[in-house]
C-alpha atoms as a PDB file:
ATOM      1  CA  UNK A   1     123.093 -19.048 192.916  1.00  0.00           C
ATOM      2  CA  UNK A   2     125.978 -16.536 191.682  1.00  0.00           C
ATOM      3  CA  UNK A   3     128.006 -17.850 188.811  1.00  0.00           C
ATOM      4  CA  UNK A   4     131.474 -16.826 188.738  1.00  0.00           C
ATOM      5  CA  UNK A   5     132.650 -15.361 185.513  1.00  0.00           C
ATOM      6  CA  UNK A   6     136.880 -14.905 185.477  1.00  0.00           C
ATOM      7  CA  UNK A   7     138.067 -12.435 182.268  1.00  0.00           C
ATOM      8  CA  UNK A   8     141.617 -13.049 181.511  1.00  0.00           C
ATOM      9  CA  UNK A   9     142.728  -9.388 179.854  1.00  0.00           C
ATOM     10  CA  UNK A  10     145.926  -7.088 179.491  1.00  0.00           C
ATOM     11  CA  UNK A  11     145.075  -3.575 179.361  1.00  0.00           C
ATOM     12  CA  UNK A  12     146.635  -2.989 176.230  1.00  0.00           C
ATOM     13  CA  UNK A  13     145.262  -5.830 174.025  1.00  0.00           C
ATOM     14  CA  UNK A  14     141.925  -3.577 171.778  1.00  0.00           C
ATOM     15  CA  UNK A  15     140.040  -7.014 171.976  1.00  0.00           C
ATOM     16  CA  UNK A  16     139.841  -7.442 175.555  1.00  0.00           C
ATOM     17  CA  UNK A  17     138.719  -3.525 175.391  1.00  0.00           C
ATOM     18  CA  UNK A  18     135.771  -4.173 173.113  1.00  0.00           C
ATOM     19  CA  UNK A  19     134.816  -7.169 175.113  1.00  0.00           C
ATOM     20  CA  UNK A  20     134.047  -5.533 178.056  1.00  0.00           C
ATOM     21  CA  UNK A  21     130.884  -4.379 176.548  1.00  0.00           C
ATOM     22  CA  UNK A  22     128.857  -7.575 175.507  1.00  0.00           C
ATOM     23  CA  UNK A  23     129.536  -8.856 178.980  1.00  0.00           C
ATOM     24  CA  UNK A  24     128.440  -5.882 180.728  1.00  0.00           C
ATOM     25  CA  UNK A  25     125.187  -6.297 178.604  1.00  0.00           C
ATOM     26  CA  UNK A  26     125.179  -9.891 179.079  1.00  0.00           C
ATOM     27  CA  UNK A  27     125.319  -9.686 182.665  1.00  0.00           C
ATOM     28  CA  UNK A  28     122.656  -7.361 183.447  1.00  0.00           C
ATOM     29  CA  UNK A  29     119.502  -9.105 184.710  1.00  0.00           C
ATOM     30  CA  UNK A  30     121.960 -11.943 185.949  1.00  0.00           C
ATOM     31  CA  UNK A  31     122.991 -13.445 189.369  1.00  0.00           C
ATOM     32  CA  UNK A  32     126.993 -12.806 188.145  1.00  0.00           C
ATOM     33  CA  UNK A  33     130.350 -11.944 189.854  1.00  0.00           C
ATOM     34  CA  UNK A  34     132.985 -10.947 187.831  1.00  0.00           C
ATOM     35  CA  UNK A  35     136.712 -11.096 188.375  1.00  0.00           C
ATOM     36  CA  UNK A  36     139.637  -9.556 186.099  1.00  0.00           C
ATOM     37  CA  UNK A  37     142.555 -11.939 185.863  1.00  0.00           C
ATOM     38  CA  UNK A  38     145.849 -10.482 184.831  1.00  0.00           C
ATOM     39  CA  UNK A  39     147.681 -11.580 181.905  1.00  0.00           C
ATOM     40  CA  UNK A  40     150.186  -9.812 180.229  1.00  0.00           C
ATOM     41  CA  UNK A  41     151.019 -10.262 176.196  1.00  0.00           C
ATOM     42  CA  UNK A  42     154.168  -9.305 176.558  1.00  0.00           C
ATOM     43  CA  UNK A  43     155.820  -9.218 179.728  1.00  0.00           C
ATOM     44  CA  UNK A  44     158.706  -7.153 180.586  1.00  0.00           C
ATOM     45  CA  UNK A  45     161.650  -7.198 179.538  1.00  0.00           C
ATOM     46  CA  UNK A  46     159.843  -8.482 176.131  1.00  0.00           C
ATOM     47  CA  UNK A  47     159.767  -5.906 173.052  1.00  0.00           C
ATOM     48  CA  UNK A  48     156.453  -3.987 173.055  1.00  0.00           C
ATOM     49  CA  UNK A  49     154.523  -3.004 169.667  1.00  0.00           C
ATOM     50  CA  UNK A  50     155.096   0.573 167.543  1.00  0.00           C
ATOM     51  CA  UNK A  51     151.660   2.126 166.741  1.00  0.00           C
ATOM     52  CA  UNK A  52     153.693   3.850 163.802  1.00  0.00           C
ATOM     53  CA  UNK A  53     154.635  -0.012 162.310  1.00  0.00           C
ATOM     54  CA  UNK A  54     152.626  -0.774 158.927  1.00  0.00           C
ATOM     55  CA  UNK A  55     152.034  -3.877 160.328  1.00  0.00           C
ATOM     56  CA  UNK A  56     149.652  -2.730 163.600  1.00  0.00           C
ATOM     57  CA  UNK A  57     147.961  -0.208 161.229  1.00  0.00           C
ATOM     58  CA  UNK A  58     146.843  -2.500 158.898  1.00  0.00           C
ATOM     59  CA  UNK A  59     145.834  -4.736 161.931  1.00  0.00           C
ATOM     60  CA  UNK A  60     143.815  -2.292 163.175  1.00  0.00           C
ATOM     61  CA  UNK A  61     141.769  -0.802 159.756  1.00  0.00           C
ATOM     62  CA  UNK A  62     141.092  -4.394 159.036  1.00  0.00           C
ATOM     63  CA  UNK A  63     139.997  -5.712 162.163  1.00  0.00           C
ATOM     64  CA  UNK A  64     139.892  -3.382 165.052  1.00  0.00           C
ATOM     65  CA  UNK A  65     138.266  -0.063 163.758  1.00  0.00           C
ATOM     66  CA  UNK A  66     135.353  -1.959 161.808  1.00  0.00           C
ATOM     67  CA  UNK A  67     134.599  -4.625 164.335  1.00  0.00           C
ATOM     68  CA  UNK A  68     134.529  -0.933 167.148  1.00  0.00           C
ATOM     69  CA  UNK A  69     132.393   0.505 164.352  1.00  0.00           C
ATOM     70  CA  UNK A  70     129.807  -2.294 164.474  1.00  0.00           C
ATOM     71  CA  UNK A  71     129.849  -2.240 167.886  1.00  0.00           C
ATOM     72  CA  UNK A  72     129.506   1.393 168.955  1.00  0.00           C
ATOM     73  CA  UNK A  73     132.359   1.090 170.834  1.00  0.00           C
ATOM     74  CA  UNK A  74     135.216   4.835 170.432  1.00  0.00           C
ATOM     75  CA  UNK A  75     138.630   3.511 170.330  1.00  0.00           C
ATOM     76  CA  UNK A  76     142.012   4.374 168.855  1.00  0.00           C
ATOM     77  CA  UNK A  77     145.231   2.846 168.211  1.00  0.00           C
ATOM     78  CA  UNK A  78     147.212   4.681 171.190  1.00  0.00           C
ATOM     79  CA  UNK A  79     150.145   6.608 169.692  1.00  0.00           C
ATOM     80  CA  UNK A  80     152.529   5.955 172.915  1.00  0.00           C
ATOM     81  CA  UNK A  81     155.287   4.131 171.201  1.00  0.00           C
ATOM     82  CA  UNK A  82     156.387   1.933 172.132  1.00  0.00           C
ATOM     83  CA  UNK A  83     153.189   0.705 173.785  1.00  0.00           C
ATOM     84  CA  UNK A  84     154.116   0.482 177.924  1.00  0.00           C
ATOM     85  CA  UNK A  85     154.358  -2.561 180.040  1.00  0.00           C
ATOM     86  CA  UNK A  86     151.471  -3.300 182.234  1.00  0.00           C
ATOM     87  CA  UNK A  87     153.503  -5.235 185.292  1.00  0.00           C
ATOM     88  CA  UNK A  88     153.122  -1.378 187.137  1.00  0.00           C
ATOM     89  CA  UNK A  89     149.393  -1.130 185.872  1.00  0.00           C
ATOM     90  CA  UNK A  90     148.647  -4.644 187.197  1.00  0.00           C
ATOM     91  CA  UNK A  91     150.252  -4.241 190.783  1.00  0.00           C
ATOM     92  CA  UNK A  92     148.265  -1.224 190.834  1.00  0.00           C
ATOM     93  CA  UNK A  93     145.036  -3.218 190.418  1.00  0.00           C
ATOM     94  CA  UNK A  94     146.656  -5.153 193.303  1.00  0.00           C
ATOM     95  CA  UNK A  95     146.277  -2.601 195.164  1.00  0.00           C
ATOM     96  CA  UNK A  96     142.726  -1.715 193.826  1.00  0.00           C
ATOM     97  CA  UNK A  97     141.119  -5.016 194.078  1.00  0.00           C
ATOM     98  CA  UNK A  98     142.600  -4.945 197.795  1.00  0.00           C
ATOM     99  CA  UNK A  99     140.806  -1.955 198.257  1.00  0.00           C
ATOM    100  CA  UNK A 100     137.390  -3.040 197.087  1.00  0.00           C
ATOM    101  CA  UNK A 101     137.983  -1.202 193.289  1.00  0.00           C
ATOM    102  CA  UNK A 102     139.463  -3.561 190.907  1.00  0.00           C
ATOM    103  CA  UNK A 103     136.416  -3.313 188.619  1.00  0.00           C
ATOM    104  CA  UNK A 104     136.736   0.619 188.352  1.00  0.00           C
ATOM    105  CA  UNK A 105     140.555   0.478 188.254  1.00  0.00           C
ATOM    106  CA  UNK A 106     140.066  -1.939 185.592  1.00  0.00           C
ATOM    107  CA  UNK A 107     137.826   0.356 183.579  1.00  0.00           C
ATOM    108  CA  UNK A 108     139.677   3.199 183.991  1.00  0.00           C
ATOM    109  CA  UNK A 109     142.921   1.895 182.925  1.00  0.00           C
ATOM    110  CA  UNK A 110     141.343   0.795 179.749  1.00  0.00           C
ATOM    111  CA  UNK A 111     139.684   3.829 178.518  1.00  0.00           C
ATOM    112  CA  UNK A 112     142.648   5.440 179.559  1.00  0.00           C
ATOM    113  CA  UNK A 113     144.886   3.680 177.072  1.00  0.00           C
ATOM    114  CA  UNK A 114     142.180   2.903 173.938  1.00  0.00           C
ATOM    115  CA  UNK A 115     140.036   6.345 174.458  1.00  0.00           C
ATOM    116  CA  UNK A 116     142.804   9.081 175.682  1.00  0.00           C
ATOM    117  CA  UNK A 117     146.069   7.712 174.647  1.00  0.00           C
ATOM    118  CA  UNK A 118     147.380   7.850 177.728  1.00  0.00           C
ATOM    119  CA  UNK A 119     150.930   5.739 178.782  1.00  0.00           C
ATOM    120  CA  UNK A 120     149.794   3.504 181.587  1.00  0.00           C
ATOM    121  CA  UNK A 121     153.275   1.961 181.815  1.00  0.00           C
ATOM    122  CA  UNK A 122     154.239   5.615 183.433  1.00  0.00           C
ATOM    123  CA  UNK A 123     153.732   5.459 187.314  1.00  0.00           C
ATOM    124  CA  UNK A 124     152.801   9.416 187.476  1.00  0.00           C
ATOM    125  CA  UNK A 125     149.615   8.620 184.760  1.00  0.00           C
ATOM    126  CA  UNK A 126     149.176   5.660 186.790  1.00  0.00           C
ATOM    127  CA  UNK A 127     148.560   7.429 190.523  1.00  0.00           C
ATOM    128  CA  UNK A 128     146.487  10.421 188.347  1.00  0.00           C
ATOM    129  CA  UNK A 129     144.195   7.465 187.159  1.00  0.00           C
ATOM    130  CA  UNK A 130     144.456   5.443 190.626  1.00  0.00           C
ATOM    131  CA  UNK A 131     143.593   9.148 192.065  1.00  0.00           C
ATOM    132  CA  UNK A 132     140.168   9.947 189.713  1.00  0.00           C
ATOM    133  CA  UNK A 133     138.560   6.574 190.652  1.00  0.00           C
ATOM    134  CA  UNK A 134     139.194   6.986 194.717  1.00  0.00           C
ATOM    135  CA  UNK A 135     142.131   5.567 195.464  1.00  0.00           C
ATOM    136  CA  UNK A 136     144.871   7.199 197.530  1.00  0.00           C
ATOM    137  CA  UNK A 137     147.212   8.713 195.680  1.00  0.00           C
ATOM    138  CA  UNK A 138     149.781   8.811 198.428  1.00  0.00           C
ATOM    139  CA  UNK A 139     149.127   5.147 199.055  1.00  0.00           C
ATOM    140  CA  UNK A 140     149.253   4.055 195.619  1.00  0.00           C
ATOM    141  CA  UNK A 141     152.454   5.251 194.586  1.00  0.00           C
ATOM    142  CA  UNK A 142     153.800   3.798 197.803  1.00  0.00           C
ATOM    143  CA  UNK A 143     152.762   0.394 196.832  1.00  0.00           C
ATOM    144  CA  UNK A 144     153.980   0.614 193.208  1.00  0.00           C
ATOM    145  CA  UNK A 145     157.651   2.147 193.998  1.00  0.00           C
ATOM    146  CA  UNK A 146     157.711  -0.004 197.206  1.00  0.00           C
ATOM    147  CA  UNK A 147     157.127  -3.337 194.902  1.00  0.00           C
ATOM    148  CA  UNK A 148     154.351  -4.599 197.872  1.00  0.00           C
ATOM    149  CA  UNK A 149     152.301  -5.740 195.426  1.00  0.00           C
ATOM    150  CA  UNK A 150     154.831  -7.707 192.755  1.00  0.00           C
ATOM    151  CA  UNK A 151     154.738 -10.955 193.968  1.00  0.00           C
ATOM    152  CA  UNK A 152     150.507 -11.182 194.460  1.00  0.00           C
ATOM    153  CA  UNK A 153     150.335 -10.162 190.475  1.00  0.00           C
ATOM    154  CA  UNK A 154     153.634 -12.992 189.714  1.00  0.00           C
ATOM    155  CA  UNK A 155     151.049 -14.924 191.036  1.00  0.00           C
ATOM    156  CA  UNK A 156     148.157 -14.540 189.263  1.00  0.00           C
ATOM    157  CA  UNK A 157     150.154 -14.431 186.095  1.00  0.00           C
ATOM    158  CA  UNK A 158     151.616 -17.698 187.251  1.00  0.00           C
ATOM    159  CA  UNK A 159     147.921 -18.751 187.492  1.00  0.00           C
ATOM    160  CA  UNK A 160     146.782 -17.776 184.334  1.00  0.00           C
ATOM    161  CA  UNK A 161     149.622 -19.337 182.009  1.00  0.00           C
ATOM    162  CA  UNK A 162     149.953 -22.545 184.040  1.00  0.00           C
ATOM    163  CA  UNK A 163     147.007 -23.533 185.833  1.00  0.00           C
ATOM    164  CA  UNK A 164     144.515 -21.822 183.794  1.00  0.00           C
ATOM    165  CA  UNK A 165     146.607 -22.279 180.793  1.00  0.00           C
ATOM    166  CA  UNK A 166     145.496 -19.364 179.211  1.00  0.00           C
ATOM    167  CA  UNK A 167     146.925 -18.551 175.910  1.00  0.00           C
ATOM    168  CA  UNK A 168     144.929 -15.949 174.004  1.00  0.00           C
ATOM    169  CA  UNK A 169     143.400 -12.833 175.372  1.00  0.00           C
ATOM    170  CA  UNK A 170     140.105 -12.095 175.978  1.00  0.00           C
ATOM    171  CA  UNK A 171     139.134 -15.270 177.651  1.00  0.00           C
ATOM    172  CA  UNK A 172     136.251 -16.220 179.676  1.00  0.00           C
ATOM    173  CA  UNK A 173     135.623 -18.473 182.338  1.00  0.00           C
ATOM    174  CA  UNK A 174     131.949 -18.275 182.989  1.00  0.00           C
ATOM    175  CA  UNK A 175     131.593 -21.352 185.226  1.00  0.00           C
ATOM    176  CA  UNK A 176     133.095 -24.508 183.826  1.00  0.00           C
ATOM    177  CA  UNK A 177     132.846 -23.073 179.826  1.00  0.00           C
ATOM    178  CA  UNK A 178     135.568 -21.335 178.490  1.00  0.00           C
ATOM    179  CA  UNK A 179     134.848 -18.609 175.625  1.00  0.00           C
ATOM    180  CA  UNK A 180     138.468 -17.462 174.177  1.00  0.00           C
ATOM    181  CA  UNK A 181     138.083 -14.426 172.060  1.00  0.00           C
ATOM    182  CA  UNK A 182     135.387 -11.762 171.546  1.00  0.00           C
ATOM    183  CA  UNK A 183     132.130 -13.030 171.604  1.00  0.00           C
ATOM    184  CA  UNK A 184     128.831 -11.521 171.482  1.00  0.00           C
ATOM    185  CA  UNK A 185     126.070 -10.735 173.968  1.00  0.00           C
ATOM    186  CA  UNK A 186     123.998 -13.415 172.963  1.00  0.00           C
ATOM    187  CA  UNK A 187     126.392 -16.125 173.240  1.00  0.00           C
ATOM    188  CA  UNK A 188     127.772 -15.045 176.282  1.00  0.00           C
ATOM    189  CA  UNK A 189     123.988 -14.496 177.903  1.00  0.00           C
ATOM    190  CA  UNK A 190     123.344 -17.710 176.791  1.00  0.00           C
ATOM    191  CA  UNK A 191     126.541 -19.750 178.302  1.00  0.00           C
ATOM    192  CA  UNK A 192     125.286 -17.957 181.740  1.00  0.00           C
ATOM    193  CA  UNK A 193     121.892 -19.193 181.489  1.00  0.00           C
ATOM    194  CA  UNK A 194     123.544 -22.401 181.314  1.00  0.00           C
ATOM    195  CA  UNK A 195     125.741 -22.547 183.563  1.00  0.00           C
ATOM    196  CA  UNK A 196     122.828 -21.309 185.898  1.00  0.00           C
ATOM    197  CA  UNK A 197     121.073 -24.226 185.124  1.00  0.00           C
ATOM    198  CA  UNK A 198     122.913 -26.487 185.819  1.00  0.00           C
ATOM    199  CA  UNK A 199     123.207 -25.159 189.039  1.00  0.00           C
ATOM    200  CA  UNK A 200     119.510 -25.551 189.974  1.00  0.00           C
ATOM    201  CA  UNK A 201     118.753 -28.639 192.297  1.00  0.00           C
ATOM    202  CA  UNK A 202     116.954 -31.669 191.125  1.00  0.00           C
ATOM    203  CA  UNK A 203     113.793 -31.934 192.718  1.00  0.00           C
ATOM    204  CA  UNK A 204     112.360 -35.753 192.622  1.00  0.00           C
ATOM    205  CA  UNK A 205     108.625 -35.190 193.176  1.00  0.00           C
ATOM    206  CA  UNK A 206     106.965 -38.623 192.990  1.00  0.00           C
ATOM    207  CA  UNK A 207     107.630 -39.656 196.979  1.00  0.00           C
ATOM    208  CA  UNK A 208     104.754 -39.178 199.543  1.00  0.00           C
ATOM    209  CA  UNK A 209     104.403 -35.817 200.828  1.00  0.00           C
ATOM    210  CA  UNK A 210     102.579 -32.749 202.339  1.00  0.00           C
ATOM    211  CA  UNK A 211     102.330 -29.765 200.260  1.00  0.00           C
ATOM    212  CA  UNK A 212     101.756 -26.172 201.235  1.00  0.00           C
ATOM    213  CA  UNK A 213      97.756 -26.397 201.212  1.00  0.00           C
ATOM    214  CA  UNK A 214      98.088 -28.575 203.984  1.00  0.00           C
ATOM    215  CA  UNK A 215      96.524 -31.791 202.420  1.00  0.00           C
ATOM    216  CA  UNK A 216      98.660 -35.076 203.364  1.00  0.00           C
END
């Protein structure tokens, strides 16, 4: 049976970037579907962060760069300042998901910020990006300017702060166990296998029967 794995994310949180690679490990081998949930860390019209604040630097040579060292993972501190909005981004993966590409949208819009330092909050990067994974250009832009996607990602933020009551990103939903933060492979493979299990039927054997060898 498939177990359902939600990942709460914004796509300009480093965290939820160096995530995605445990799971993808974790998952291999595994009878998983995975679903990106929006959430966004600060929603508009909120303040965004400054790369150039002493603050985020230190943030990042303390925690980010080493724990990215560790785990082979490239990444940089994006020097768009201040860092976008995602509320554009995330109507776009509206439109993606709708489209049968949410997970390479997804993808994309990540590397895009951590790896090229690209401003994802700009709705010209964003159709470029929508564009190199598939999606029509034409069609995407239409959906972003047009708003036809706004309420459907009001929604699922709606879902993730009060019915999910998600707090912290990344968090993981892998069947009924929730993992907030990073975690590694390990743990995560090993809250699948569990989660698997206890999806299993229990067989009660000691009733008369007729097995397959035909004997009664």
């Amino acid at each position: 049976m498939t177990i359902k794995v939600k990942v709460y994310s914004d796509y300009v949180c480093p965290f939820c970037f160096l995530a995605e690679k445990p799971l993808e490990e974790a998952v291999q081998g595994r009878d998983v579907d995975i679903e990106w949930m929006p959430f966004e860390l600060r929603p508009y019209p909120n303040a965004t962060l400054r790369p150039e604040e002493d603050y985020l630097q230190t943030t990042w040579a303390q925690s980010v760069y080493p724990m990215a060292e560790k785990m082979g993972v490239e990444i940089v501190l994006p020097g768009v300042s201040p860092q976008p909005h995602t509320h554009l981004a995330f109507e776009g993966y509206q439109y993606a998901k709708e489209k049968g590409k949410g997970t390479a949208y997804h993808e994309r819009m990540m590397r895009a910020f951590f790896q090229e330092e690209q401003d994802i909050g700009n709705i010209d990067v964003l159709t470029k990006l929508a564009g190199e994974i598939g999606l029509d250009e034409n069609g995407y832009r239409e959906a972003i300017e047009s708003g036809k996607y706004e309420e459907a990602h009001q929604k699922a933020l709606a879902h993730a702060y009060e019915e999910a009551n998600i707090t912290a990103v990344p968090t993981f939903i892998i069947g009924d166990t929730v993992l907030a933060g990073l975690y590694s492979k390990e743990a995560i493979e090993q809250v699948i296998d569990e989660e698997l299990k206890k999806q299993k039927p229990i067989v009660l054997s000691e009733g008369m029967s007729c097995g397959p060898d035909g004997i009664c």
